[in-house]
Protein backbone atom coordinates (compact mmCIF):
# COMPACT_ATOMS: atom_id res chain seq x y z
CA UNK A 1 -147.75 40.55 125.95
CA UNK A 2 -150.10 40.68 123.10
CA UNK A 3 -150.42 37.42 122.14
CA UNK A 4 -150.84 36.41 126.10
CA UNK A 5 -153.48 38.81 126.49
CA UNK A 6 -155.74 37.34 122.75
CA UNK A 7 -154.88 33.52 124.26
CA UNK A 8 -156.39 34.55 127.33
CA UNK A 9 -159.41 35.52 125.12
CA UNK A 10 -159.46 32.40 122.96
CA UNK A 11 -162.12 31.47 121.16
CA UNK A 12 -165.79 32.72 121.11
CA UNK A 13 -166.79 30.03 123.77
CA UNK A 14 -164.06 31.24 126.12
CA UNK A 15 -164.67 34.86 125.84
CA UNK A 16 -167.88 33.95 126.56
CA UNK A 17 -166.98 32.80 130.24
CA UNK A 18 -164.57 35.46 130.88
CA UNK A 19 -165.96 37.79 133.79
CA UNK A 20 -167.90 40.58 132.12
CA UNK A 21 -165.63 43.00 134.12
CA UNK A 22 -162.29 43.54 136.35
CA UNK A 23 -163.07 45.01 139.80
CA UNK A 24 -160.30 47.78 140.14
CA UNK A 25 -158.04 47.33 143.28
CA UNK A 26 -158.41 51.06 145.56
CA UNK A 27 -155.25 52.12 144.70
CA UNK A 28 -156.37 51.60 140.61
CA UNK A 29 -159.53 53.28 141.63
CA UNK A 30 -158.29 56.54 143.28
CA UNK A 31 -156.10 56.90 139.76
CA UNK A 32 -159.34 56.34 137.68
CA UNK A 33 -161.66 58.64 139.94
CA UNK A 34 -158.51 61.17 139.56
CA UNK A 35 -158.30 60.79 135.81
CA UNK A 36 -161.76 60.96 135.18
CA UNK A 37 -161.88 63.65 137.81
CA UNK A 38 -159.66 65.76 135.67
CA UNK A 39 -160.97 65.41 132.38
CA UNK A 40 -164.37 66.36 133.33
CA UNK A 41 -163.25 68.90 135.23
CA UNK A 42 -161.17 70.64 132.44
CA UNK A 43 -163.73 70.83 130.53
CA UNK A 44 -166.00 72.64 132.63
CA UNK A 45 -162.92 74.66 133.96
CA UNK A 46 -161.42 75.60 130.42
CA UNK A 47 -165.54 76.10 129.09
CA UNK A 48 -166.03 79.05 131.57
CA UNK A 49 -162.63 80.27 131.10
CA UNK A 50 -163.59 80.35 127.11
CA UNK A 51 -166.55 82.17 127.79
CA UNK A 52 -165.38 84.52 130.56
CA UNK A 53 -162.55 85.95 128.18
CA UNK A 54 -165.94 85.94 125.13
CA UNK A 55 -167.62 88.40 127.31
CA UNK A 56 -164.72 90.57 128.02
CA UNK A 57 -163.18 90.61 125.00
CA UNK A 58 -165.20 89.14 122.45
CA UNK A 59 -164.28 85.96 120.43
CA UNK A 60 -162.36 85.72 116.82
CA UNK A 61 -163.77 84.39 113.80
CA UNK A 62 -160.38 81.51 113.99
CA UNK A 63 -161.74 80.71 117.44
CA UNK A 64 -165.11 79.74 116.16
CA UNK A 65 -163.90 77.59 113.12
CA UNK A 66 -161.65 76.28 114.90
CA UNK A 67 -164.04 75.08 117.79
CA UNK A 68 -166.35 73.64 114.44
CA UNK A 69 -163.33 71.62 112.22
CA UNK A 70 -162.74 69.81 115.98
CA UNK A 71 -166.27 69.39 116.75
CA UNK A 72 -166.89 67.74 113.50
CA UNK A 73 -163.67 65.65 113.44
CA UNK A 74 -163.69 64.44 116.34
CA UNK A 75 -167.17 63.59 116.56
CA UNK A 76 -167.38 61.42 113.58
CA UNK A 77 -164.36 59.78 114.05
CA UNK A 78 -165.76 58.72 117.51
CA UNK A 79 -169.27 58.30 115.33
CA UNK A 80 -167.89 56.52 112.17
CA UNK A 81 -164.86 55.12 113.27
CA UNK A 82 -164.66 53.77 117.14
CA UNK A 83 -168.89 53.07 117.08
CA UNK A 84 -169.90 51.98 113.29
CA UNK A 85 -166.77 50.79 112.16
CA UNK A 86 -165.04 48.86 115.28
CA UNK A 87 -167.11 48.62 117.54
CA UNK A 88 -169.77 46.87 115.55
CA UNK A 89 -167.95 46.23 112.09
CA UNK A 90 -170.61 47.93 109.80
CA UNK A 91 -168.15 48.49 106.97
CA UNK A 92 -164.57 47.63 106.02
CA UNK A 93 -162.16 50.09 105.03
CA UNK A 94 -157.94 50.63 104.42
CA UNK A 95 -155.29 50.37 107.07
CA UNK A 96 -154.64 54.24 107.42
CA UNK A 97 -158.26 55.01 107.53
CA UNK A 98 -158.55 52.85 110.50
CA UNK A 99 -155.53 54.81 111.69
CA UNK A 100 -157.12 58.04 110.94
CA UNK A 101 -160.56 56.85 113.21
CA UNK A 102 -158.27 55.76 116.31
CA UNK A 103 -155.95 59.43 115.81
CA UNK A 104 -159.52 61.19 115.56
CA UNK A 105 -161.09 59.42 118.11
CA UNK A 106 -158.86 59.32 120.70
CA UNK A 107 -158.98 63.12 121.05
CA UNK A 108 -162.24 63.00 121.89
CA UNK A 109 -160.65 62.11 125.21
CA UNK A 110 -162.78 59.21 126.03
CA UNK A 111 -160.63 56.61 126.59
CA UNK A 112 -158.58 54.06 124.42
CA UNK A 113 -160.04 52.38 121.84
CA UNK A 114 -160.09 48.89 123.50
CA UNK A 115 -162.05 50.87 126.44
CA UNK A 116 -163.82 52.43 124.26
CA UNK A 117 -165.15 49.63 122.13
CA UNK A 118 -165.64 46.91 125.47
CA UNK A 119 -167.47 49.49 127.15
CA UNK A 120 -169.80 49.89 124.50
CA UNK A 121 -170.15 46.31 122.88
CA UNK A 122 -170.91 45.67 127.14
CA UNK A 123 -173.69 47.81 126.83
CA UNK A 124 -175.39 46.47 123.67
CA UNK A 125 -175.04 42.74 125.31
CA UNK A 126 -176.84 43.65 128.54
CA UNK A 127 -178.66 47.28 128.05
CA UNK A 128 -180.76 48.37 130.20
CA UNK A 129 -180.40 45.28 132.30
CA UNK A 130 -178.15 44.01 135.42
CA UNK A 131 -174.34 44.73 133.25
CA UNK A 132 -174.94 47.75 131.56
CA UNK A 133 -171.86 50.39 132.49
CA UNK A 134 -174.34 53.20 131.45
CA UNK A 135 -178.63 52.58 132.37
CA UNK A 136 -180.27 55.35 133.59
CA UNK A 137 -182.83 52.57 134.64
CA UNK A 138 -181.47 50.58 137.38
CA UNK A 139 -181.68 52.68 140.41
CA UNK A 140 -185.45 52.47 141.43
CA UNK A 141 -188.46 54.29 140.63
CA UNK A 142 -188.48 57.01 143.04
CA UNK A 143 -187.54 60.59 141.60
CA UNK A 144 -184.19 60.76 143.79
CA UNK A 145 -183.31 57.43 142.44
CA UNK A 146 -184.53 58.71 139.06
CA UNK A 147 -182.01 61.18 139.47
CA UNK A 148 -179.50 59.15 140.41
CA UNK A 149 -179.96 57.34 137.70
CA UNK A 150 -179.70 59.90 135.26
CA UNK A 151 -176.72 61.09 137.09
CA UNK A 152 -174.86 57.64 136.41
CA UNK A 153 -176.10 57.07 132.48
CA UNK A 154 -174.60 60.65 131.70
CA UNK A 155 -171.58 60.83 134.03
CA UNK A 156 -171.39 58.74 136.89
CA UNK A 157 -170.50 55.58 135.45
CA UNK A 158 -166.93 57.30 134.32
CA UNK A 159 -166.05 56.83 138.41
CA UNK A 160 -166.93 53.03 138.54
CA UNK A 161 -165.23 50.79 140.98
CA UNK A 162 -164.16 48.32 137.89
CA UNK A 163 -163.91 48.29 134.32
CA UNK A 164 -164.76 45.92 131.13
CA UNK A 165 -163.01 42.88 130.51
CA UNK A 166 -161.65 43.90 127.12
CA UNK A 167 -160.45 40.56 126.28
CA UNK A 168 -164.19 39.22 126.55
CA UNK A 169 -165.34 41.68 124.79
CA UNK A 170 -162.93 42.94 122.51
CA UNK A 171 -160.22 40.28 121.04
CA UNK A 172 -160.57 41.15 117.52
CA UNK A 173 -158.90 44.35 118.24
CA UNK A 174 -156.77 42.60 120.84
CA UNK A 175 -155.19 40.49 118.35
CA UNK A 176 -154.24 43.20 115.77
CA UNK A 177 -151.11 44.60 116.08
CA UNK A 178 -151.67 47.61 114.31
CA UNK A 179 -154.53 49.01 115.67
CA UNK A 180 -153.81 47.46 119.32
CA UNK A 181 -150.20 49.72 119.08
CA UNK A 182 -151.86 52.53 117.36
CA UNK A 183 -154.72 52.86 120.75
CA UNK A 184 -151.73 51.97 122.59
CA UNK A 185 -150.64 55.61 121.58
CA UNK A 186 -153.45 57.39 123.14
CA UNK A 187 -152.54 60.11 124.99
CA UNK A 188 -150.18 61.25 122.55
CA UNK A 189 -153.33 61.77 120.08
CA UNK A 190 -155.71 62.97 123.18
CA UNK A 191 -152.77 65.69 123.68
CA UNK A 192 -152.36 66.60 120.06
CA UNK A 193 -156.19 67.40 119.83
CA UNK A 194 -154.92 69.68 122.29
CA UNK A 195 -152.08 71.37 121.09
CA UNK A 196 -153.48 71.81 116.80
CA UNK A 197 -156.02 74.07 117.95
CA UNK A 198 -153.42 75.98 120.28
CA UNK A 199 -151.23 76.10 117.10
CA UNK A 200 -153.78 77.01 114.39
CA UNK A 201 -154.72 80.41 116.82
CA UNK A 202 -151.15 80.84 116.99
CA UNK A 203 -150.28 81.32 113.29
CA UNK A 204 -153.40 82.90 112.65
CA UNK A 205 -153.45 85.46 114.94
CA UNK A 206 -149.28 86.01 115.66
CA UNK A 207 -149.83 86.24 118.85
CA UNK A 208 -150.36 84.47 122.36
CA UNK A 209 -153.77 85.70 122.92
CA UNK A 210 -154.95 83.35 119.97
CA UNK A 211 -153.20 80.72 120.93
CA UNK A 212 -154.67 80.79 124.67
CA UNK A 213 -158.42 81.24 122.49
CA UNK A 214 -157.67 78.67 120.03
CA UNK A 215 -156.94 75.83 122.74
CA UNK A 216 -160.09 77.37 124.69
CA UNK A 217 -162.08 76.71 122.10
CA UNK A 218 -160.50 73.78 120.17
CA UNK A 219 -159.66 72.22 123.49
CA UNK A 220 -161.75 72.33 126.93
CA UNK A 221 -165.11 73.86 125.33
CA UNK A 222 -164.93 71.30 122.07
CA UNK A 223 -164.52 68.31 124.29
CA UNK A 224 -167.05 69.70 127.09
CA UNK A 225 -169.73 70.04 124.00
CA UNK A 226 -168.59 66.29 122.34
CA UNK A 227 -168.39 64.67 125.80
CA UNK A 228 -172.22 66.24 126.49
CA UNK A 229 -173.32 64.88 123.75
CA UNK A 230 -171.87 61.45 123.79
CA UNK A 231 -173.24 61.11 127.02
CA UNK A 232 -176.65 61.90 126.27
CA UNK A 233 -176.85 59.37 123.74
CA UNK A 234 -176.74 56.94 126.53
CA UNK A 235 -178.96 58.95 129.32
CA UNK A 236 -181.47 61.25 127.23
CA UNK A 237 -181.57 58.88 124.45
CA UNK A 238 -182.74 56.30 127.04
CA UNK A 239 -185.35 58.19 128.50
CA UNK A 240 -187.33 60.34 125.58
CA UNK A 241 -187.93 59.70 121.86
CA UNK A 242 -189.71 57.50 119.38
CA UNK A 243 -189.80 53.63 119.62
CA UNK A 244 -190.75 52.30 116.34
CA UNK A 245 -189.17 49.42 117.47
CA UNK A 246 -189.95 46.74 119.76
CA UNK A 247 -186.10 46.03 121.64
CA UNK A 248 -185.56 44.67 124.57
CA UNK A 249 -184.30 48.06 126.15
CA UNK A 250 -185.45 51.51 126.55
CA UNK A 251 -183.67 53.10 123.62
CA UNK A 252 -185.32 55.65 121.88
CA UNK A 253 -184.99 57.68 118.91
CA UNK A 254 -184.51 61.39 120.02
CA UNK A 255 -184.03 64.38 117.33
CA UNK A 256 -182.11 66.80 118.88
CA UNK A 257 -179.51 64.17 120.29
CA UNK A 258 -179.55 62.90 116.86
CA UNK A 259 -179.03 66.47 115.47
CA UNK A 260 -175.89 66.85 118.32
CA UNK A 261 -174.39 63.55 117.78
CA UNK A 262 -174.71 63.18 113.83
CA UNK A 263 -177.07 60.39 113.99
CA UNK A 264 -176.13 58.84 117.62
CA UNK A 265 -179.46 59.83 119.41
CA UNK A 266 -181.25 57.36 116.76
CA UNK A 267 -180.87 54.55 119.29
CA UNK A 268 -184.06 52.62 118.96
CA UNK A 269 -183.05 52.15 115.33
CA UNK A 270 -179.69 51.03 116.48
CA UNK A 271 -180.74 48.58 118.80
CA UNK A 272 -183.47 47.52 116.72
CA UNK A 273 -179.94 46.89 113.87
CA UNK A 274 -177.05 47.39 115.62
CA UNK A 275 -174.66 46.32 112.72
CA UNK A 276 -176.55 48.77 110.45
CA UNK A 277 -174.03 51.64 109.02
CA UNK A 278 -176.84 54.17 108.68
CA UNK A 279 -178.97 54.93 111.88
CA UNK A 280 -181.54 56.86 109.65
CA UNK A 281 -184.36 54.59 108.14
CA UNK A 282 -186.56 58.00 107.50
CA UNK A 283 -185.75 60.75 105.08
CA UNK A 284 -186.43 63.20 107.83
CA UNK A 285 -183.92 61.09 110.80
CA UNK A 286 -180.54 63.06 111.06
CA UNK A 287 -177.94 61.06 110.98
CA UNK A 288 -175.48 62.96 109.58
CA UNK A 289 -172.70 60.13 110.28
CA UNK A 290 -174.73 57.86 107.96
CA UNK A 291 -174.52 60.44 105.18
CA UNK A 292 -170.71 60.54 105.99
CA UNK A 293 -170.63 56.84 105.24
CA UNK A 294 -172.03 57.25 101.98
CA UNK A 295 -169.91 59.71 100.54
CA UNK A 296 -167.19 57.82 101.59
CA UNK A 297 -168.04 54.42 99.72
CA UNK A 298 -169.21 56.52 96.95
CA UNK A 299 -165.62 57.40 97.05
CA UNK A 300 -163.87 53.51 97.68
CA UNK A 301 -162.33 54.54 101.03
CA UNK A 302 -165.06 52.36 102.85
CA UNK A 303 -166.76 49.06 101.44
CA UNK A 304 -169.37 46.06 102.17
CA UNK A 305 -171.76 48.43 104.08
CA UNK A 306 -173.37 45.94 106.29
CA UNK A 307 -177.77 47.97 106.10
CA UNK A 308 -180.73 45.90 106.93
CA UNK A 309 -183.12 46.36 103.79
CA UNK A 310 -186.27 47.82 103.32
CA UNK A 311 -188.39 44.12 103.96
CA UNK A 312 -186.55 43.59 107.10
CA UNK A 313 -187.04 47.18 108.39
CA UNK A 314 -190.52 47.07 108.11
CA UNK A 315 -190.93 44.08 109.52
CA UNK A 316 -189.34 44.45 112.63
CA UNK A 317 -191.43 47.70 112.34
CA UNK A 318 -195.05 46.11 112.75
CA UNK A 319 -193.45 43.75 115.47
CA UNK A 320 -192.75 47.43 117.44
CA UNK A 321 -196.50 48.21 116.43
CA UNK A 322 -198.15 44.48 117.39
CA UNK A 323 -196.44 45.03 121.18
CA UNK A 324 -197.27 48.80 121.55
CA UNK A 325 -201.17 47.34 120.84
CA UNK A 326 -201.00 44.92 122.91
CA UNK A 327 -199.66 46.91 125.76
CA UNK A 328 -202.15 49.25 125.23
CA UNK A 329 -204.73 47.20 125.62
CA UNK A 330 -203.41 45.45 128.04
CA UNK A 331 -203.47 48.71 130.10
């Protein structure tokens, strides 16, 4: 089955033909639209539930740490491992800490890592333009379709009629048996990011009431805060920011995203380097992912960091300057 599906891939010329995605038939779509359906839906669901119970009865110190420890792992491993690492191969690193990024990642509960990774590399080959699974800028100009726009780049495009073509986009991890087993796996890790947190408030607390607040808050209101955020790095941080830059997209490099998503919301840097392991190219940028990376080949668990250096930053810097003049004065 494997080796059929990287075949079908074949070389870099043949992915290259390969539809950019596979139009779902209705029966596929109604389980999609269901899925998706339901893990949006928990969230928001098990969020107010968290909070409800708060008000009432307070929440426990556990609860809070908890909530933080998932945050945190989850988000870098999304951050670090399924965007730097495989979905554009800024650094190489051992066997089980690949393992460790697909375990991490895939309780962020958005989607295998062959999803994951097409749906993104996708988005980088045609962003902001006629492909993208995610522009908030295809929908027109008027302020409903502004909305509606906004509405897809954040959410919206979960409930697509059709999906990537991983095999175009993806037959590096296709054709490695590991990893391709280990994604293959992913509800069992989506559903263990569920189930720690209900276990931790259960031996810290000795009773049921913990356990029900530690999978509140380690569960529905950690994903419902990571999802959020993830999706705003592909809505907000297309709409408002800085654009030192000159891309050929509207990414932008917005703070607070940044702040949210440890380093994420710096997306006109990204695009500007894609294959760059640190997003930050200012000592004030947070990109707390980047500082992650660091420490970690400081320590030999990650190696050849692929960073643009400090010629070819600036550079591409007063190319971003030379256009915003000339569109200036053009206007």
């Amino acid at each position: 089955m494997l080796e059929t599906r990287v075949k079908a891939a074949g070389g870099s010329g043949a992915v290259a033909d390969l539809p950019i995605a596979v139009s779902l038939s209705p029966s596929a779509r109604r389980v999609i639209r269901v899925i998706a359906a339901a893990v949006v839906g928990g969230q928001v669901i098990g969020t107010v539930a968290a909070l409800w119970l708060a008000v009432a009865y307070g929440i426990s110190m556990v609860s809070l740490i908890i909530f933080f420890i998932m945050y945190v792992w989850t988000t870098l491993s999304v951050t670090v491992g399924f965007h730097r690492h495989f979905s554009h191969r800024s650094f190489r690193t051992s066997r089980w800490m690949r393992g460790m990024f697909v375990i991490g990642g895939s309780m962020a509960f958005q989607g295998p890592l062959v999803y994951w990774v097409s749906t993104h590399r996708r988005h980088h080959q045609f962003s902001d333009a006629p492909g993208d699974p995610h522009s908030p800028h295809l929908h027109g100009g008027s302020w409903r379709e502004w909305w509606r726009g906004f509405w897809h780049s954040h959410t919206g495009w979960l409930f697509a009629p059709d999906i990537t073509n991983a095999p175009r986009f993806v037959p590096d991890i296709l054709s490695d048996p590991y990893i391709f087993r280990m994604q293959q796996r992913y509800m069992l890790w989506a559903l263990l990011g569920l189930v720690l947190p209900a276990v931790v408030g259960l031996l810290a607390s000795g009773t049921l009431y913990g356990a029900l607040e530690g999978f509140l808050w380690g569960g529905p209101v950690r994903l419902f805060v990571v999802s959020n955020v993830s999706w705003a790095v592909g809505s907000v941080s297309h709409l408002w920011g800085r654009r030192p830059f000159e891309t050929h997209d509207h990414s932008a490099n917005n703070f607070w995203v940044s702040v949210l998503a440890f380093g994420e919301g710096l997306q006109n840097n990204h695009h500007a380097f894609p294959a760059a392991a640190r997003h930050a190219f200012e000592w004030w940028e947070p990109d707390f992912s980047g500082w992650v990376i660091g420490h970690l080949e400081r320590l030999g668990l990650i190696w050849d960091l692929k960073q643009p250096g400090p010629s070819a930053i600036e550079n591409k810097r007063r190319v971003g300057l030379a256009s915003f003049a000339k569109r200036s004065v053009g206007q």
